[in-house]
C-alpha atoms as a PDB file:
ATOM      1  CA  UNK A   1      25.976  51.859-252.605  1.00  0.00           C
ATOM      2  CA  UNK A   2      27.053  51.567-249.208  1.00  0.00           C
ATOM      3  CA  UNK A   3      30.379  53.079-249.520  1.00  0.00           C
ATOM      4  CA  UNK A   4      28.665  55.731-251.363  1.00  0.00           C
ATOM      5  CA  UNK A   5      25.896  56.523-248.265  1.00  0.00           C
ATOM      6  CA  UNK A   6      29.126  56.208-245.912  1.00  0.00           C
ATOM      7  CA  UNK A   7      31.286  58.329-247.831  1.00  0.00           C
ATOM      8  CA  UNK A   8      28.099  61.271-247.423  1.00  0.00           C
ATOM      9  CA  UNK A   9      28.283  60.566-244.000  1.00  0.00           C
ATOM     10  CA  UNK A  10      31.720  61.167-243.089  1.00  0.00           C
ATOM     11  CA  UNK A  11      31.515  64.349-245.375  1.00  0.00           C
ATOM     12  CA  UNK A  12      28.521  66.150-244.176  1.00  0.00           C
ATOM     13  CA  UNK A  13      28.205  65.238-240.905  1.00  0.00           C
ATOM     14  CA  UNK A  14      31.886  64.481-239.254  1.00  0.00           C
ATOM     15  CA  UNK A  15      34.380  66.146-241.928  1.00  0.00           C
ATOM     16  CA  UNK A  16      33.568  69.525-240.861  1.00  0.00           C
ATOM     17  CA  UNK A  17      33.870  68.543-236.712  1.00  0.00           C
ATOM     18  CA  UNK A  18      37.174  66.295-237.401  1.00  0.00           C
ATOM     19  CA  UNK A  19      39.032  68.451-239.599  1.00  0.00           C
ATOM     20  CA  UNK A  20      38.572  72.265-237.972  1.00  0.00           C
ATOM     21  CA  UNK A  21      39.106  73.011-233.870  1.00  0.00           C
ATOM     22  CA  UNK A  22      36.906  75.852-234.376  1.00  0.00           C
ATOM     23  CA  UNK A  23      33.740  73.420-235.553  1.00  0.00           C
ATOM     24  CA  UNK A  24      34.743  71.418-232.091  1.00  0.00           C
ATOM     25  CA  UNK A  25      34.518  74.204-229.755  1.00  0.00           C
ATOM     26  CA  UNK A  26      31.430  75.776-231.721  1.00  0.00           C
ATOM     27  CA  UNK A  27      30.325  71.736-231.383  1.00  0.00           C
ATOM     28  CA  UNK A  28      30.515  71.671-227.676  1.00  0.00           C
ATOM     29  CA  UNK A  29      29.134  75.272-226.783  1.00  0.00           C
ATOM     30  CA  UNK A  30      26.006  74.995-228.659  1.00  0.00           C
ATOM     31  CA  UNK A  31      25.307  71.624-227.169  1.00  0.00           C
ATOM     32  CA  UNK A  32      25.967  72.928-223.689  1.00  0.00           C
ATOM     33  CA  UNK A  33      23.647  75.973-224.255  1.00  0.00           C
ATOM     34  CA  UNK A  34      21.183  73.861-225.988  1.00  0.00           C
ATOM     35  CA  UNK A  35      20.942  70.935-222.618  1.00  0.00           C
ATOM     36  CA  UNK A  36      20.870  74.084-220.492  1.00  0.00           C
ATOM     37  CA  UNK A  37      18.330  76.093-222.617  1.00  0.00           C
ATOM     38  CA  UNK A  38      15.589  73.061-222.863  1.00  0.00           C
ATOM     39  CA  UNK A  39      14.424  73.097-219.321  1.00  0.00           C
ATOM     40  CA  UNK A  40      14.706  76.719-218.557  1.00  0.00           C
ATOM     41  CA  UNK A  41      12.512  77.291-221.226  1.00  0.00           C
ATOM     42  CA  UNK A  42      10.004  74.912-220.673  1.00  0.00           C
ATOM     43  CA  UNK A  43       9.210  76.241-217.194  1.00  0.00           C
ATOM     44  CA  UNK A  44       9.165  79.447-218.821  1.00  0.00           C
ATOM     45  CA  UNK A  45       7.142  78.585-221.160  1.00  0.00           C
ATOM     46  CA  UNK A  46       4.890  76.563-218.230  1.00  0.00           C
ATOM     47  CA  UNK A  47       4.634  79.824-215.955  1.00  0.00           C
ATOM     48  CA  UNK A  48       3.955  81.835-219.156  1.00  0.00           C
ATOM     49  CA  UNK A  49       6.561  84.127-218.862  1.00  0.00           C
ATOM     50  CA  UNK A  50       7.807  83.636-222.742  1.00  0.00           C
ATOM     51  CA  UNK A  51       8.590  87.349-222.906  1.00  0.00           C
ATOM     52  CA  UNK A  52      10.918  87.359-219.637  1.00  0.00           C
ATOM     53  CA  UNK A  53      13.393  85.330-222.164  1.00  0.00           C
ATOM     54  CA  UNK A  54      12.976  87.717-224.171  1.00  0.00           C
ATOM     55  CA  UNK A  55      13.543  90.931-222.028  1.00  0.00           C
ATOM     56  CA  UNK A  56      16.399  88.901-219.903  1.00  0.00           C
ATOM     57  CA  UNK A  57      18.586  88.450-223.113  1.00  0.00           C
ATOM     58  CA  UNK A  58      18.171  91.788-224.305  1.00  0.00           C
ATOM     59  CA  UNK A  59      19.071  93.331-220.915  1.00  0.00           C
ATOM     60  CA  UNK A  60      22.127  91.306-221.239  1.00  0.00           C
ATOM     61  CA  UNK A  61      23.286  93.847-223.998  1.00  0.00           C
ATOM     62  CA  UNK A  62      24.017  97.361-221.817  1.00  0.00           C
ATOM     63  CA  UNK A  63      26.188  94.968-219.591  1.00  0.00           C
ATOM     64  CA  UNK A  64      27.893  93.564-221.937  1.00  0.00           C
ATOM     65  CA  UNK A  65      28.568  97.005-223.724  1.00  0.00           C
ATOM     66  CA  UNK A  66      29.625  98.714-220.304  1.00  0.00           C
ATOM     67  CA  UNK A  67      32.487  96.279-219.812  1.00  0.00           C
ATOM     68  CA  UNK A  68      33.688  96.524-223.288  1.00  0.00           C
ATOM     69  CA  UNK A  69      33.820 100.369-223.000  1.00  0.00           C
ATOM     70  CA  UNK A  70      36.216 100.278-219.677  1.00  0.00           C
ATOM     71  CA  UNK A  71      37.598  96.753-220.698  1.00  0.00           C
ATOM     72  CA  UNK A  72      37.438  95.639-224.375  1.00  0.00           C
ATOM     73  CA  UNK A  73      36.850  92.491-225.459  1.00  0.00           C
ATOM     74  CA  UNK A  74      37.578  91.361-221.833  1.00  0.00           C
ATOM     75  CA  UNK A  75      35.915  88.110-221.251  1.00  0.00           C
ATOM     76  CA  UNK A  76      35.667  87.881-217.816  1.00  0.00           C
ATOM     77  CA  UNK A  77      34.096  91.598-218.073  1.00  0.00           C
ATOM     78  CA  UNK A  78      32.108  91.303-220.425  1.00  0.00           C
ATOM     79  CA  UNK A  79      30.601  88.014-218.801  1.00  0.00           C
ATOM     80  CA  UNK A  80      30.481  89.716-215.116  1.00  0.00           C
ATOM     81  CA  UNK A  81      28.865  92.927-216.715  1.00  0.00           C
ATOM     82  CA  UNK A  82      25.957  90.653-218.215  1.00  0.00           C
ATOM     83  CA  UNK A  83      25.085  88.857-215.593  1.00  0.00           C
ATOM     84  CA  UNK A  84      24.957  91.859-213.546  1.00  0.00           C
ATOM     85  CA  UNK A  85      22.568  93.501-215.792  1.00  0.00           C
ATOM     86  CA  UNK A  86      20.085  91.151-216.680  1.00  0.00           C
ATOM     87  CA  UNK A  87      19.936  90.073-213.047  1.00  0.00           C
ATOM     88  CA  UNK A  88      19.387  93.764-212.035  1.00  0.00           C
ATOM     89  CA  UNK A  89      16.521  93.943-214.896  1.00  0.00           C
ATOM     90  CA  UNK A  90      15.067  90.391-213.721  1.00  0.00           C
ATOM     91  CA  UNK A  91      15.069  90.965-210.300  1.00  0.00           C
ATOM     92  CA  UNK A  92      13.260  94.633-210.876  1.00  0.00           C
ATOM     93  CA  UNK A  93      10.765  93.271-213.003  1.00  0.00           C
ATOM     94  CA  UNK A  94       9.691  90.616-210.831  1.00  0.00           C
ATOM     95  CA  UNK A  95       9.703  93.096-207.787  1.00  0.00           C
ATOM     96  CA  UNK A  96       7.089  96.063-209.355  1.00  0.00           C
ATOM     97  CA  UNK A  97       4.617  92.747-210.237  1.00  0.00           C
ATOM     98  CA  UNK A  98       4.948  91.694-206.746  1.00  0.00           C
ATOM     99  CA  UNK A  99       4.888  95.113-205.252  1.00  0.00           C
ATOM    100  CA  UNK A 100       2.084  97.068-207.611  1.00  0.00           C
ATOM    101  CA  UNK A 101      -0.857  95.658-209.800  1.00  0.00           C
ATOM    102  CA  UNK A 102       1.136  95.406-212.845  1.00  0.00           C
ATOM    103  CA  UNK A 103       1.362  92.744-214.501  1.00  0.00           C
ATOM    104  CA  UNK A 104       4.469  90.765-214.663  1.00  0.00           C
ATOM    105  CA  UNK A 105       4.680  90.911-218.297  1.00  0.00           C
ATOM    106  CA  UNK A 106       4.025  93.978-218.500  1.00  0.00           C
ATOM    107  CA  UNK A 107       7.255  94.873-216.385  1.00  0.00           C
ATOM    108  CA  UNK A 108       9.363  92.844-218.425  1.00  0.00           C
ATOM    109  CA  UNK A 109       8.332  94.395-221.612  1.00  0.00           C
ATOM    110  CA  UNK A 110       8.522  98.033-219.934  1.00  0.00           C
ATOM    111  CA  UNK A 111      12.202  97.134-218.846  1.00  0.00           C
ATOM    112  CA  UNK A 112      13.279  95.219-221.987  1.00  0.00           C
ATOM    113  CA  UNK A 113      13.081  98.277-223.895  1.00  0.00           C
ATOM    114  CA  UNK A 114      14.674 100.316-221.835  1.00  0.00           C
ATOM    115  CA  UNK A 115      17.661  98.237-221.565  1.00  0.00           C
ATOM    116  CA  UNK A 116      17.652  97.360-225.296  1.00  0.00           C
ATOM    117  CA  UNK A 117      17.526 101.363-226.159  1.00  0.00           C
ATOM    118  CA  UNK A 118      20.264 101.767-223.741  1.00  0.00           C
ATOM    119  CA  UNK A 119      22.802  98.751-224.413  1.00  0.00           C
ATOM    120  CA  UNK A 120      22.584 100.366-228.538  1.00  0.00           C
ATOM    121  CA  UNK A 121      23.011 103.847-227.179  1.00  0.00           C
ATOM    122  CA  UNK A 122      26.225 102.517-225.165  1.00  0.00           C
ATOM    123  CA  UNK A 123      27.617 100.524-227.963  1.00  0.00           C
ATOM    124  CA  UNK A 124      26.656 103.540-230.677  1.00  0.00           C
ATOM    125  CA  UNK A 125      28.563 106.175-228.901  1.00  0.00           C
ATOM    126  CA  UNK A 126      31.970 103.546-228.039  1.00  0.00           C
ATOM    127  CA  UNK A 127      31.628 101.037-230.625  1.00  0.00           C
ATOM    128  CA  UNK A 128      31.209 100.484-234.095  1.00  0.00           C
ATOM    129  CA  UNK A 129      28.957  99.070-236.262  1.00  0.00           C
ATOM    130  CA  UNK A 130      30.549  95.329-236.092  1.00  0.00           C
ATOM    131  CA  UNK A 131      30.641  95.261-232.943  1.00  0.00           C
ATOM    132  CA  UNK A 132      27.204  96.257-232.709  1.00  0.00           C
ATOM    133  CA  UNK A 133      26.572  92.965-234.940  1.00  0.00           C
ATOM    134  CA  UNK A 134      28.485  90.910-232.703  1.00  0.00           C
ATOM    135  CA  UNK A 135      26.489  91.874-229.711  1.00  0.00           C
ATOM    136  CA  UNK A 136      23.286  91.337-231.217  1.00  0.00           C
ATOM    137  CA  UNK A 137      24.419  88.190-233.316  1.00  0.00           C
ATOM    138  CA  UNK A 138      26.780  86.570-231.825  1.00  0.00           C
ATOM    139  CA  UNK A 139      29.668  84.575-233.322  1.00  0.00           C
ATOM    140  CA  UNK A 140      29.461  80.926-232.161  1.00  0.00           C
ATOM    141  CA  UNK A 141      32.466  80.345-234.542  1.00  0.00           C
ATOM    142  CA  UNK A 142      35.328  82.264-232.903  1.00  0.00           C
ATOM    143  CA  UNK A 143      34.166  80.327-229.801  1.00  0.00           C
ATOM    144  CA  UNK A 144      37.947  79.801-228.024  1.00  0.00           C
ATOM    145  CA  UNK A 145      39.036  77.611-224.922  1.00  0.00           C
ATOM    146  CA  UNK A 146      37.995  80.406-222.505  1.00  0.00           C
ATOM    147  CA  UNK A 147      34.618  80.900-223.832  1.00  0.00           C
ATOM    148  CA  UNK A 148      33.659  77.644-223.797  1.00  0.00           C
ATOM    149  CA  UNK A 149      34.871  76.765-219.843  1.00  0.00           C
ATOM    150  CA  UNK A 150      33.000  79.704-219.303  1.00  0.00           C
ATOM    151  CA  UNK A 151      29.466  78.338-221.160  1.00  0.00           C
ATOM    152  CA  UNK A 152      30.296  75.042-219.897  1.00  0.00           C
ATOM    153  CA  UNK A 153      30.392  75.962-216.342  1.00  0.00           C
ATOM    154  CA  UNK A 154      27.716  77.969-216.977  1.00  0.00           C
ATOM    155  CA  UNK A 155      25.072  74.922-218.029  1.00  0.00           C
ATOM    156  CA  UNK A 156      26.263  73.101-215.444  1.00  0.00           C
ATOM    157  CA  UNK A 157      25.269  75.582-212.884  1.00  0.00           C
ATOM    158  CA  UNK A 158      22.410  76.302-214.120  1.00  0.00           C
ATOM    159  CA  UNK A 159      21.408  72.634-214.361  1.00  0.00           C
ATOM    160  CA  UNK A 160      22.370  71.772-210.863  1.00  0.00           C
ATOM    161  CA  UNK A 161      20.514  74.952-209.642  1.00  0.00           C
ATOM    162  CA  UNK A 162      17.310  74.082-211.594  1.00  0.00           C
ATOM    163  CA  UNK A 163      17.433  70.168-210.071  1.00  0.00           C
ATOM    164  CA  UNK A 164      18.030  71.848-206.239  1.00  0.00           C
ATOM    165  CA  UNK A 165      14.600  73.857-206.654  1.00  0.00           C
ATOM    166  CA  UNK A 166      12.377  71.399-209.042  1.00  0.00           C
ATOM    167  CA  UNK A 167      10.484  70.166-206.595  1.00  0.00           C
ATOM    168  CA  UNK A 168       9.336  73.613-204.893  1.00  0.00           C
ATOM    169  CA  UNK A 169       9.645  75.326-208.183  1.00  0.00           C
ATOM    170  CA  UNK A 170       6.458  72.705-209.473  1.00  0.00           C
ATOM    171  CA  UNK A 171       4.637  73.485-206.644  1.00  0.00           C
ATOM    172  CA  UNK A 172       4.819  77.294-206.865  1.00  0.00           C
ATOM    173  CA  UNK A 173       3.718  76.902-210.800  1.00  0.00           C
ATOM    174  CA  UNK A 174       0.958  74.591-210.116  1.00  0.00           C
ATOM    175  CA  UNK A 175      -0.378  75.789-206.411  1.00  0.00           C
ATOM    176  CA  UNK A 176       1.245  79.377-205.160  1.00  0.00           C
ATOM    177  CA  UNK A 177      -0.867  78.971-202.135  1.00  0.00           C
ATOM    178  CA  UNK A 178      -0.461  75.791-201.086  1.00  0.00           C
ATOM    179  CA  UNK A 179       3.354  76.169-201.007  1.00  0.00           C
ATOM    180  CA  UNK A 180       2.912  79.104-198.788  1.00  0.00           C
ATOM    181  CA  UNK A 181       0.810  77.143-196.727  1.00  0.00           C
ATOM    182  CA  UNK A 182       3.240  74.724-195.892  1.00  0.00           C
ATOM    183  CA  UNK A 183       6.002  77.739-195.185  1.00  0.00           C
ATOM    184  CA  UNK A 184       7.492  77.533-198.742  1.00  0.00           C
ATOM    185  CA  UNK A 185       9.470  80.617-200.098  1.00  0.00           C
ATOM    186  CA  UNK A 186       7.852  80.860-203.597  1.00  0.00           C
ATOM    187  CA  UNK A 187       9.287  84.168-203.973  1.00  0.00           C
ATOM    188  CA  UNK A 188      12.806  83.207-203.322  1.00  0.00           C
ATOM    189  CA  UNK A 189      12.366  80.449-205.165  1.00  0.00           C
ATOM    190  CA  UNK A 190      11.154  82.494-208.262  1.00  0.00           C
ATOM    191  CA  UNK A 191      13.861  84.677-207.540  1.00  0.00           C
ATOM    192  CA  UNK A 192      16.149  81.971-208.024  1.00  0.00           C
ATOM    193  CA  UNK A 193      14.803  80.417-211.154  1.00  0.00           C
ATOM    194  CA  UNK A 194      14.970  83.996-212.679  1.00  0.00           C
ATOM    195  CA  UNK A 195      19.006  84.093-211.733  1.00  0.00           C
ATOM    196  CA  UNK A 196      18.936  80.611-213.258  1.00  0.00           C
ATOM    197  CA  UNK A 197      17.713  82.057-216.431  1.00  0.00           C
ATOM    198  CA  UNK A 198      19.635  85.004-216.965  1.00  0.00           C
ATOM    199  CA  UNK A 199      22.791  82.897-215.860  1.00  0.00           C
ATOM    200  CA  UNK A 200      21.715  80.458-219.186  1.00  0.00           C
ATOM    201  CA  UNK A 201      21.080  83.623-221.546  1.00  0.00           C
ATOM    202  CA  UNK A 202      24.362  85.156-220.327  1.00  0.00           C
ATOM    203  CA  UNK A 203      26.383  81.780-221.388  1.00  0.00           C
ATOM    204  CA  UNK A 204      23.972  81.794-224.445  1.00  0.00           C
ATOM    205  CA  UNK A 205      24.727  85.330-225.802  1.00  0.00           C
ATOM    206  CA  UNK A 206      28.516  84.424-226.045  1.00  0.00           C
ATOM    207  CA  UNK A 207      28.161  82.676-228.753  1.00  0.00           C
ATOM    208  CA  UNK A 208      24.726  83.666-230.024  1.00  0.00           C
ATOM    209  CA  UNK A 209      24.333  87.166-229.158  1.00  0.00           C
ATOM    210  CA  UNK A 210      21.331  88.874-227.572  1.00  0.00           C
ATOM    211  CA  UNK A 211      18.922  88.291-230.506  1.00  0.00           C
ATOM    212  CA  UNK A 212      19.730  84.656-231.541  1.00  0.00           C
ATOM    213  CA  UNK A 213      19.908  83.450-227.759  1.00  0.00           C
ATOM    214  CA  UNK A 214      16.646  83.844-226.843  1.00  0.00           C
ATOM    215  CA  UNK A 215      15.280  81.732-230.074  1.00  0.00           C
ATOM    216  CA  UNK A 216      17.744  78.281-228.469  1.00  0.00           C
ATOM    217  CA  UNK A 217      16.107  79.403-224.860  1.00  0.00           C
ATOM    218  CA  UNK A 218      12.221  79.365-226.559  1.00  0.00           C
ATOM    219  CA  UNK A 219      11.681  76.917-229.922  1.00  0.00           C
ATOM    220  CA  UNK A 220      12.973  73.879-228.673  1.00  0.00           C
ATOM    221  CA  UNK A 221      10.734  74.281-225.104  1.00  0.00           C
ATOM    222  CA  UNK A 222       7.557  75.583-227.441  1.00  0.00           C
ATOM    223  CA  UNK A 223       8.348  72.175-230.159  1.00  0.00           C
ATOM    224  CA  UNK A 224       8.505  69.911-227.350  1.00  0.00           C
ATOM    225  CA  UNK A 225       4.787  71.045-226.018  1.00  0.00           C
ATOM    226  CA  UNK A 226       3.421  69.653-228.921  1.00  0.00           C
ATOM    227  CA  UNK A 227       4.828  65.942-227.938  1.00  0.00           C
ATOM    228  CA  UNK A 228       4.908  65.748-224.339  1.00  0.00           C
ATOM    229  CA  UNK A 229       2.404  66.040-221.729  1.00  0.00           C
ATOM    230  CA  UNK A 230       4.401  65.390-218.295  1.00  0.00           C
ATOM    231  CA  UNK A 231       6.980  68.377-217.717  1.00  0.00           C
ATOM    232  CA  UNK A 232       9.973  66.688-217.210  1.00  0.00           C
ATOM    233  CA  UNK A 233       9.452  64.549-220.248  1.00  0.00           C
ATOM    234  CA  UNK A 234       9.135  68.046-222.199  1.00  0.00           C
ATOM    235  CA  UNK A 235      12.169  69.058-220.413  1.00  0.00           C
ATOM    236  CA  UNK A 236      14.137  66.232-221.469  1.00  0.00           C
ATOM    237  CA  UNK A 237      12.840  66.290-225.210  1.00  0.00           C
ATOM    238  CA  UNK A 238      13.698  70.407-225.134  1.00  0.00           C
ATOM    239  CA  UNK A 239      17.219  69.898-224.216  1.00  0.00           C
ATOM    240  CA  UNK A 240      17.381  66.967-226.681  1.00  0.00           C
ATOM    241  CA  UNK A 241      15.986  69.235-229.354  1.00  0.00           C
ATOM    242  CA  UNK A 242      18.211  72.399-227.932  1.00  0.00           C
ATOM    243  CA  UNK A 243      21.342  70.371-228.957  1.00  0.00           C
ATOM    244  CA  UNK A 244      20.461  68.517-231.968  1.00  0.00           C
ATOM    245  CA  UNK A 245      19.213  72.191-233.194  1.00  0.00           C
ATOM    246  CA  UNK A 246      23.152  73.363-232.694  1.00  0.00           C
ATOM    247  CA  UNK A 247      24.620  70.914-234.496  1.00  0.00           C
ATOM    248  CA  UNK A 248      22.598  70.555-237.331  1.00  0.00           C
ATOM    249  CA  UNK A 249      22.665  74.605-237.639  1.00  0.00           C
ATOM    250  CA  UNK A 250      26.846  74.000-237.450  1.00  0.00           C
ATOM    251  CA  UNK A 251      26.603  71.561-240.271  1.00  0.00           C
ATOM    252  CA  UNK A 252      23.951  73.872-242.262  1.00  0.00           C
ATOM    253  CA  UNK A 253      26.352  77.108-241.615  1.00  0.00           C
ATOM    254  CA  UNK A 254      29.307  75.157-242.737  1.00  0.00           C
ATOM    255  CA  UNK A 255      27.791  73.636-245.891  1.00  0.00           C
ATOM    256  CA  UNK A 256      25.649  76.466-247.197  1.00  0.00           C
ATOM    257  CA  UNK A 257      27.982  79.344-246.044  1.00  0.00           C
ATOM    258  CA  UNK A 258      25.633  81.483-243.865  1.00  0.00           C
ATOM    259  CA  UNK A 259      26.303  82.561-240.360  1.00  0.00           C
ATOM    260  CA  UNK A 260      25.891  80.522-237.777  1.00  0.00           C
ATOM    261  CA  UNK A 261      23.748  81.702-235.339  1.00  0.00           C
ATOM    262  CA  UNK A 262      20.959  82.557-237.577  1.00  0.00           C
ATOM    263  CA  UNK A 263      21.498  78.948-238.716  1.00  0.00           C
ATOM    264  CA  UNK A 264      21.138  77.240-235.655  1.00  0.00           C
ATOM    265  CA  UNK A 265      17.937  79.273-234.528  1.00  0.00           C
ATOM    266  CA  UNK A 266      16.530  78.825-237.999  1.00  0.00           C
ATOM    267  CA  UNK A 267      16.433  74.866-237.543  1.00  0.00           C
ATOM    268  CA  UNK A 268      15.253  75.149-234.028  1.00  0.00           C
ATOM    269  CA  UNK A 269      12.417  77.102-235.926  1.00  0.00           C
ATOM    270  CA  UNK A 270      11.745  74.313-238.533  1.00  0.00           C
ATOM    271  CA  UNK A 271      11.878  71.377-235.593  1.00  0.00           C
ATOM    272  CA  UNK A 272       9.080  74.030-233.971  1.00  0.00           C
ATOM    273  CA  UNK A 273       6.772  73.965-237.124  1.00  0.00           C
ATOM    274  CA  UNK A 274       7.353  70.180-237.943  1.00  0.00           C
ATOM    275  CA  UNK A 275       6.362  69.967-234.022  1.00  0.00           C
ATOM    276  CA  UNK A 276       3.586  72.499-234.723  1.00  0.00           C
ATOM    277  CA  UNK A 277       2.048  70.494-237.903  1.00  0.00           C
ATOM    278  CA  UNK A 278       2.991  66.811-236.947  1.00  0.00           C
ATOM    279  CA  UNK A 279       3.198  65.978-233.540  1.00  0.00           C
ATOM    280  CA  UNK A 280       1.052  63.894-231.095  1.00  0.00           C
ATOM    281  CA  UNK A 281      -0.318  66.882-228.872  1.00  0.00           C
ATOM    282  CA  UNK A 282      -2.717  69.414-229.922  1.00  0.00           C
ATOM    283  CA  UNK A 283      -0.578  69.830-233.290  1.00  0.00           C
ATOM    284  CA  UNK A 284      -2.823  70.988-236.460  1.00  0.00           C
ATOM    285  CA  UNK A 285      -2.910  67.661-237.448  1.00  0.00           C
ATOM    286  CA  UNK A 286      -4.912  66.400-234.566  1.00  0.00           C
ATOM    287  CA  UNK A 287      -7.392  69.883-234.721  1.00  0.00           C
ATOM    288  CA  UNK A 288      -7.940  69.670-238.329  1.00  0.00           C
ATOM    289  CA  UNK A 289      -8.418  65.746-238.208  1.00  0.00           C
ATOM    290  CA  UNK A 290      -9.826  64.833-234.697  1.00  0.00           C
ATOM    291  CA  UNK A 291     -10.585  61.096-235.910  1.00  0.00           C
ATOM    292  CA  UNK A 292      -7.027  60.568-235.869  1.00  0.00           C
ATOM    293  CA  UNK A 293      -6.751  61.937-232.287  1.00  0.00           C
ATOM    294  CA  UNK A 294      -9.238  59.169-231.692  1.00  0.00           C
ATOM    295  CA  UNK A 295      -7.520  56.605-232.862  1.00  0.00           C
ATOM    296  CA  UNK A 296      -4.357  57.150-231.146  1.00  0.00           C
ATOM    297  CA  UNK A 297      -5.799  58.095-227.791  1.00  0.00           C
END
């Protein structure tokens, strides 16, 4: 019985990662995107600004498409053209709510379809239809050594950056006014944290692509609000969740045969309704049975 149970082990969970350099790479990535996604979106998800992941990653697209029209599938172009966009589109978004009366959501959603209509139009009139997919999908699979340095180096950035402004970055969620009181920057610092996010969606939508990226940056920080009060602890439990979410999708994509991406968003989704139903904080278990809440309290 036990050989049997170990036997199941080694083939569904470490076969697939042992046996095929491609599984490895996809492996590492998705772990790296996943530890880098968890806290940016749970301060996203803190400051309300869900939809800013949203518009970010899908202003990622019309750079992306303007280096592969003068470059190809140039990495390093490719890479520099996203980041270049979505910061331009973050940055601009963030300036007209600080500078008029709209709404900061309401900027992101004016600008995210702007740069979605455009980043199709650009890929439409140079592209083709699969490479339309692979911008808007991703393909975590064909992950190679380059890729993954650059997603890598990417997390770690944006991980360092985050733990340089935590402190200030609290304080300008929880009390704007006192931090200008005491000569804080919140602005800068904002401004930062938004670089910080488009510099994890930009690593992200290598290997996930500009829809699927986006779901890693927001289920695992959304599940995690349903167990964790304290905001580093829900930090901590997104990242976890971030990662397990890309390997488990891996092993699903591998076993069932569907593509990858869609995979590893669609558990991140499942962990988010198990979270949703089950967990310890303000989950429909507790509001449809407030005796247990009770009990545990």
């Amino acid at each position: 019985m036990l050989s049997d149970g170990l036997v199941f082990l080694y083939g569904w969970f470490l076969q697939p990662f042992i046996e095929y350099g491609f599984m490895r790479r996809a492996l590492v990535a998705c772990v790296a995107i996943g530890l880098a996604c968890g806290p940016i979106g749970t301060i996203l998800v803190l400051r309300r600004m869900s939809l800013a992941g949203d518009a970010i990653a899908h202003a990622v697209l019309p750079g992306a498409a303007v280096g592969f029209i003068f470059f190809g599938l140039s990495l390093p172009a490719m890479t520099l053209g996203s980041f270049v966009a979505a910061a331009l589109m973050a940055l601009l978004a963030a300036g007209v709510s600080r500078w008029t009366p709209q709404k900061e959501d309401a900027s992101f959603a004016s600008f995210y379809l702007i740069t979605l209509a455009l980043g199709v139009m650009l890929i439409a009139t140079a592209g083709s239809k699969v490479d339309l997919l692979h911008f808007l999908f991703g393909s975590v699979l064909a992950i190679d050594g380059e890729s993954l340095l650059l997603i890598a180096g990417a997390s770690s950035v944006t991980l360092f950056g985050l733990a340089i402004i935590w402190r200030p970055l609290m304080v300008e969620c929880f009390d704007p006014a006192f931090l200008r009181s005491v000569g804080g920057h919140g602005g800068l610092v904002h401004q930062f944290f938004m670089l910080m996010v488009v510099l994890t969606l930009v690593s992200a939508f290598q290997a996930l692509g500009t829809l699927m990226a986006v779901g890693l940056l927001m289920l695992p920080a959304t599940a995690a609000r349903f167990w964790c009060a304290g905001v580093v602890a829900r930090a901590i439990l997104a990242a976890g969740l971030g990662a397990l979410s890309g390997v488990f999708g891996l092993l699903l994509s591998y076993h069932v045969n569907v593509p990858s991406g869609p995979a590893i968003v669609l558990f991140a989704g499942g962990v988010y309704v198990w979270s949703l139903c089950l967990g310890t904080r303000d989950s429909l278990r507790l509001v449809w049975f407030p005796a247990n809440q009770h009990k545990e309290a």
